[in-house]
C-alpha atoms as a PDB file:
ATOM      1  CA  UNK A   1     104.784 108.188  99.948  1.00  0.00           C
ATOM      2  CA  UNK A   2     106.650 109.862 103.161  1.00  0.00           C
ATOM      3  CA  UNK A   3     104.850 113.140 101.889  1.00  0.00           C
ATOM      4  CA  UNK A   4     101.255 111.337 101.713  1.00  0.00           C
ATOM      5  CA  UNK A   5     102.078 110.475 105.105  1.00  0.00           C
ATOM      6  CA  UNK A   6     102.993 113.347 106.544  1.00  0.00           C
ATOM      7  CA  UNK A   7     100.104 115.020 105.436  1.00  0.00           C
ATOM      8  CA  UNK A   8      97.647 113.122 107.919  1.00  0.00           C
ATOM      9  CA  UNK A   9      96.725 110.358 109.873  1.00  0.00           C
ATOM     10  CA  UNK A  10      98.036 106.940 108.626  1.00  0.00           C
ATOM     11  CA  UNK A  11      98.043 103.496 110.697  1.00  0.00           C
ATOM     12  CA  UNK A  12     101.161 101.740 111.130  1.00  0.00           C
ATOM     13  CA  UNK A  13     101.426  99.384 108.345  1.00  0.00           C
ATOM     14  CA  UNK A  14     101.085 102.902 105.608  1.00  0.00           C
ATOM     15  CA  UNK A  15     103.566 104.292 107.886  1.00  0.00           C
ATOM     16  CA  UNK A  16     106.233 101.603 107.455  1.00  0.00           C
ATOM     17  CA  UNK A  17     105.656 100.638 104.164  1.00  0.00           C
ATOM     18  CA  UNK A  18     106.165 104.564 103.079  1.00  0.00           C
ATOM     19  CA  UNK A  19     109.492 104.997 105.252  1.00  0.00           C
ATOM     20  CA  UNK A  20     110.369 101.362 103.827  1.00  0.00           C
ATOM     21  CA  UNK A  21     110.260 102.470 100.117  1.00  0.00           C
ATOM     22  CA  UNK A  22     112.028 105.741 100.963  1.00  0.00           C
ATOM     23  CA  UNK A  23     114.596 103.660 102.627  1.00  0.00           C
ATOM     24  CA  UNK A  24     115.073 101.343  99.887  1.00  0.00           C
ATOM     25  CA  UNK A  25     115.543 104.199  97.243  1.00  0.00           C
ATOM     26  CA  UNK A  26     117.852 105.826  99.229  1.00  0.00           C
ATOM     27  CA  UNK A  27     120.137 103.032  99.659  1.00  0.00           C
ATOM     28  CA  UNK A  28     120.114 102.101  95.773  1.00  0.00           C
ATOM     29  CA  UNK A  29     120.836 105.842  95.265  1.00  0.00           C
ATOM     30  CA  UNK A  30     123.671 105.714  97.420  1.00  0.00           C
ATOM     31  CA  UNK A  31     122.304 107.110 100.358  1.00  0.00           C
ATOM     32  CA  UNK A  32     122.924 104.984 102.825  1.00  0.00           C
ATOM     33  CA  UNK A  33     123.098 107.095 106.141  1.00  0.00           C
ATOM     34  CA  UNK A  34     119.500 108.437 104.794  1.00  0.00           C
ATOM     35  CA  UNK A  35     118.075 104.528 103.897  1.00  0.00           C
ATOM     36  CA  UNK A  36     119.702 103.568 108.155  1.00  0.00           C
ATOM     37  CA  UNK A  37     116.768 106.633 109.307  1.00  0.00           C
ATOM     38  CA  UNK A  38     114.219 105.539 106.913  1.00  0.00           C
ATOM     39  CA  UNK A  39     114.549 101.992 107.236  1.00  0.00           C
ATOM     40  CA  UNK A  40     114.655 102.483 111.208  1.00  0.00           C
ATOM     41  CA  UNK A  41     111.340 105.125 110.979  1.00  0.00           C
ATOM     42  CA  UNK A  42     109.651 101.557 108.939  1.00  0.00           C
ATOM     43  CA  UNK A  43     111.244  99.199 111.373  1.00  0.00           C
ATOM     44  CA  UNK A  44     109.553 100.877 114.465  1.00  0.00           C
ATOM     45  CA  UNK A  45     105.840 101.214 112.576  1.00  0.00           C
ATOM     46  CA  UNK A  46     105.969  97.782 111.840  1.00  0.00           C
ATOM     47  CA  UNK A  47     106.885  96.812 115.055  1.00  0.00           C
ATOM     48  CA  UNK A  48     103.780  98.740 116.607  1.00  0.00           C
ATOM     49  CA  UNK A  49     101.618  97.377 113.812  1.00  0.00           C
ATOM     50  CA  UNK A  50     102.105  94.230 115.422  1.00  0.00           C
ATOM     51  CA  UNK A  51     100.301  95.052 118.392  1.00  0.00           C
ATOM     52  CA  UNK A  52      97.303  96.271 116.675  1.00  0.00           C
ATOM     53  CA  UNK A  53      93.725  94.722 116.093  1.00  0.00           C
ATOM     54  CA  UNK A  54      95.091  94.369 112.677  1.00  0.00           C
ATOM     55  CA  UNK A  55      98.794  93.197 113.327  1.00  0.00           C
ATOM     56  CA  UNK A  56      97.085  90.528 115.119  1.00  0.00           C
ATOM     57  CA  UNK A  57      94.696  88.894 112.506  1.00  0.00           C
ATOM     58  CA  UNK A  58      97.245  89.899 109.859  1.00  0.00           C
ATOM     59  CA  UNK A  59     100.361  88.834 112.151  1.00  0.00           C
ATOM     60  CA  UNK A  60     101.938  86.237 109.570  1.00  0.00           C
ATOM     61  CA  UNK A  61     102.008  89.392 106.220  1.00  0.00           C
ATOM     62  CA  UNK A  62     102.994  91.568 109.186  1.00  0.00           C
ATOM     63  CA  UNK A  63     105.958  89.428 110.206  1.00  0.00           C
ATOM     64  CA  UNK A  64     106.909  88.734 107.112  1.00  0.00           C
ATOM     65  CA  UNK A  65     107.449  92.331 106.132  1.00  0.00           C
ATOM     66  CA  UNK A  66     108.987  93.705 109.011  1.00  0.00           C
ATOM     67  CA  UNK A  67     111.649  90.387 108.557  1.00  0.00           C
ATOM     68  CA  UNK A  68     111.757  92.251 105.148  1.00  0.00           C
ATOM     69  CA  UNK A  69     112.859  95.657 106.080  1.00  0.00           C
ATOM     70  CA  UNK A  70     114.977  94.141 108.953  1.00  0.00           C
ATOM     71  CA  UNK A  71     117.139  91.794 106.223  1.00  0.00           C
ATOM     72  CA  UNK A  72     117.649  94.792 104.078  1.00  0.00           C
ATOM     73  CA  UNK A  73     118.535  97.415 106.315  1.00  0.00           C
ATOM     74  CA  UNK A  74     120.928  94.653 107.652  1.00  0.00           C
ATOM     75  CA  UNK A  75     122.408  95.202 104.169  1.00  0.00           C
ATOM     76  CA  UNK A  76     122.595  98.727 104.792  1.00  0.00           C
ATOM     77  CA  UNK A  77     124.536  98.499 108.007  1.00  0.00           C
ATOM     78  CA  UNK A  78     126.673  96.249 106.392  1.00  0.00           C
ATOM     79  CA  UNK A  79     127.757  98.530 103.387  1.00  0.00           C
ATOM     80  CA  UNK A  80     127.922 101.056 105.940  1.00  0.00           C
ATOM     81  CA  UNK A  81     130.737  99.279 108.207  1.00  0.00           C
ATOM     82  CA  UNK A  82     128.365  98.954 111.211  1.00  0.00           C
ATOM     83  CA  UNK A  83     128.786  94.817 111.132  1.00  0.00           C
ATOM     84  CA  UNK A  84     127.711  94.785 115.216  1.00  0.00           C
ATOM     85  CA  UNK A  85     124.207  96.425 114.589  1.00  0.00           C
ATOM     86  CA  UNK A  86     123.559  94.683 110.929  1.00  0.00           C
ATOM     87  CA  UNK A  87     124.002  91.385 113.338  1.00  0.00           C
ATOM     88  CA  UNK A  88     121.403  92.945 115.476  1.00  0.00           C
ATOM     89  CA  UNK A  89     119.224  93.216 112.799  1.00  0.00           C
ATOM     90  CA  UNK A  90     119.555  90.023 111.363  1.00  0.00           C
ATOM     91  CA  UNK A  91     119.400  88.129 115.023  1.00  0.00           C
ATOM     92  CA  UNK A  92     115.392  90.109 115.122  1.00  0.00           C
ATOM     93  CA  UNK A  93     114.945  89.109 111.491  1.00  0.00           C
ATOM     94  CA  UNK A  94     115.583  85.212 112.607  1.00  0.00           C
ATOM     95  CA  UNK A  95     112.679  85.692 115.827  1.00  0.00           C
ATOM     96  CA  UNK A  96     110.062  86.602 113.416  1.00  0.00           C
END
């Protein structure tokens, strides 16, 4: 999906849901410093996506994903030892 992307242009919400899934395999195949810059790449597109035409009407699916990807790579940070910024994570995760 991070290829597809790659490859051209892509809106925000393709963006983040491509780093997102990259991010999630990584961590369940044990790569978790590789899932903390994937996760973070979908954690920033989602946040712009949420200032677009579409992040507007859509806000609620929008929110709810981005709490998503916020919750896991709070899981991350956590396996990781990195309790300070998986607290961070969570604390954004609990605004949306």
């Amino acid at each position: 999906a991070v290829a597809v992307v790659l490859l051209g242009p892509a809106d925000d919400s393709g963006c983040s849901a491509a780093y997102g899934a990259r991010g999630r395999a990584r961590a369940y195949a044990g790569d978790l410093p590789g899932a903390n810059e994937d996760l973070e790449k979908a954690e920033t597109y989602g946040r712009n996506g949420l200032n677009t035409p579409a992040g507007q009407e859509l806000r609620a699916d929008y929110s709810r994903t981005l709490k998503g990807l916020l919750t896991f790579h709070a899981q991350v940070l956590e396996a990781m030892g990195m309790k300070d910024a998986a607290d961070s994570k969570l604390g954004e995760a609990n605004t949306l």
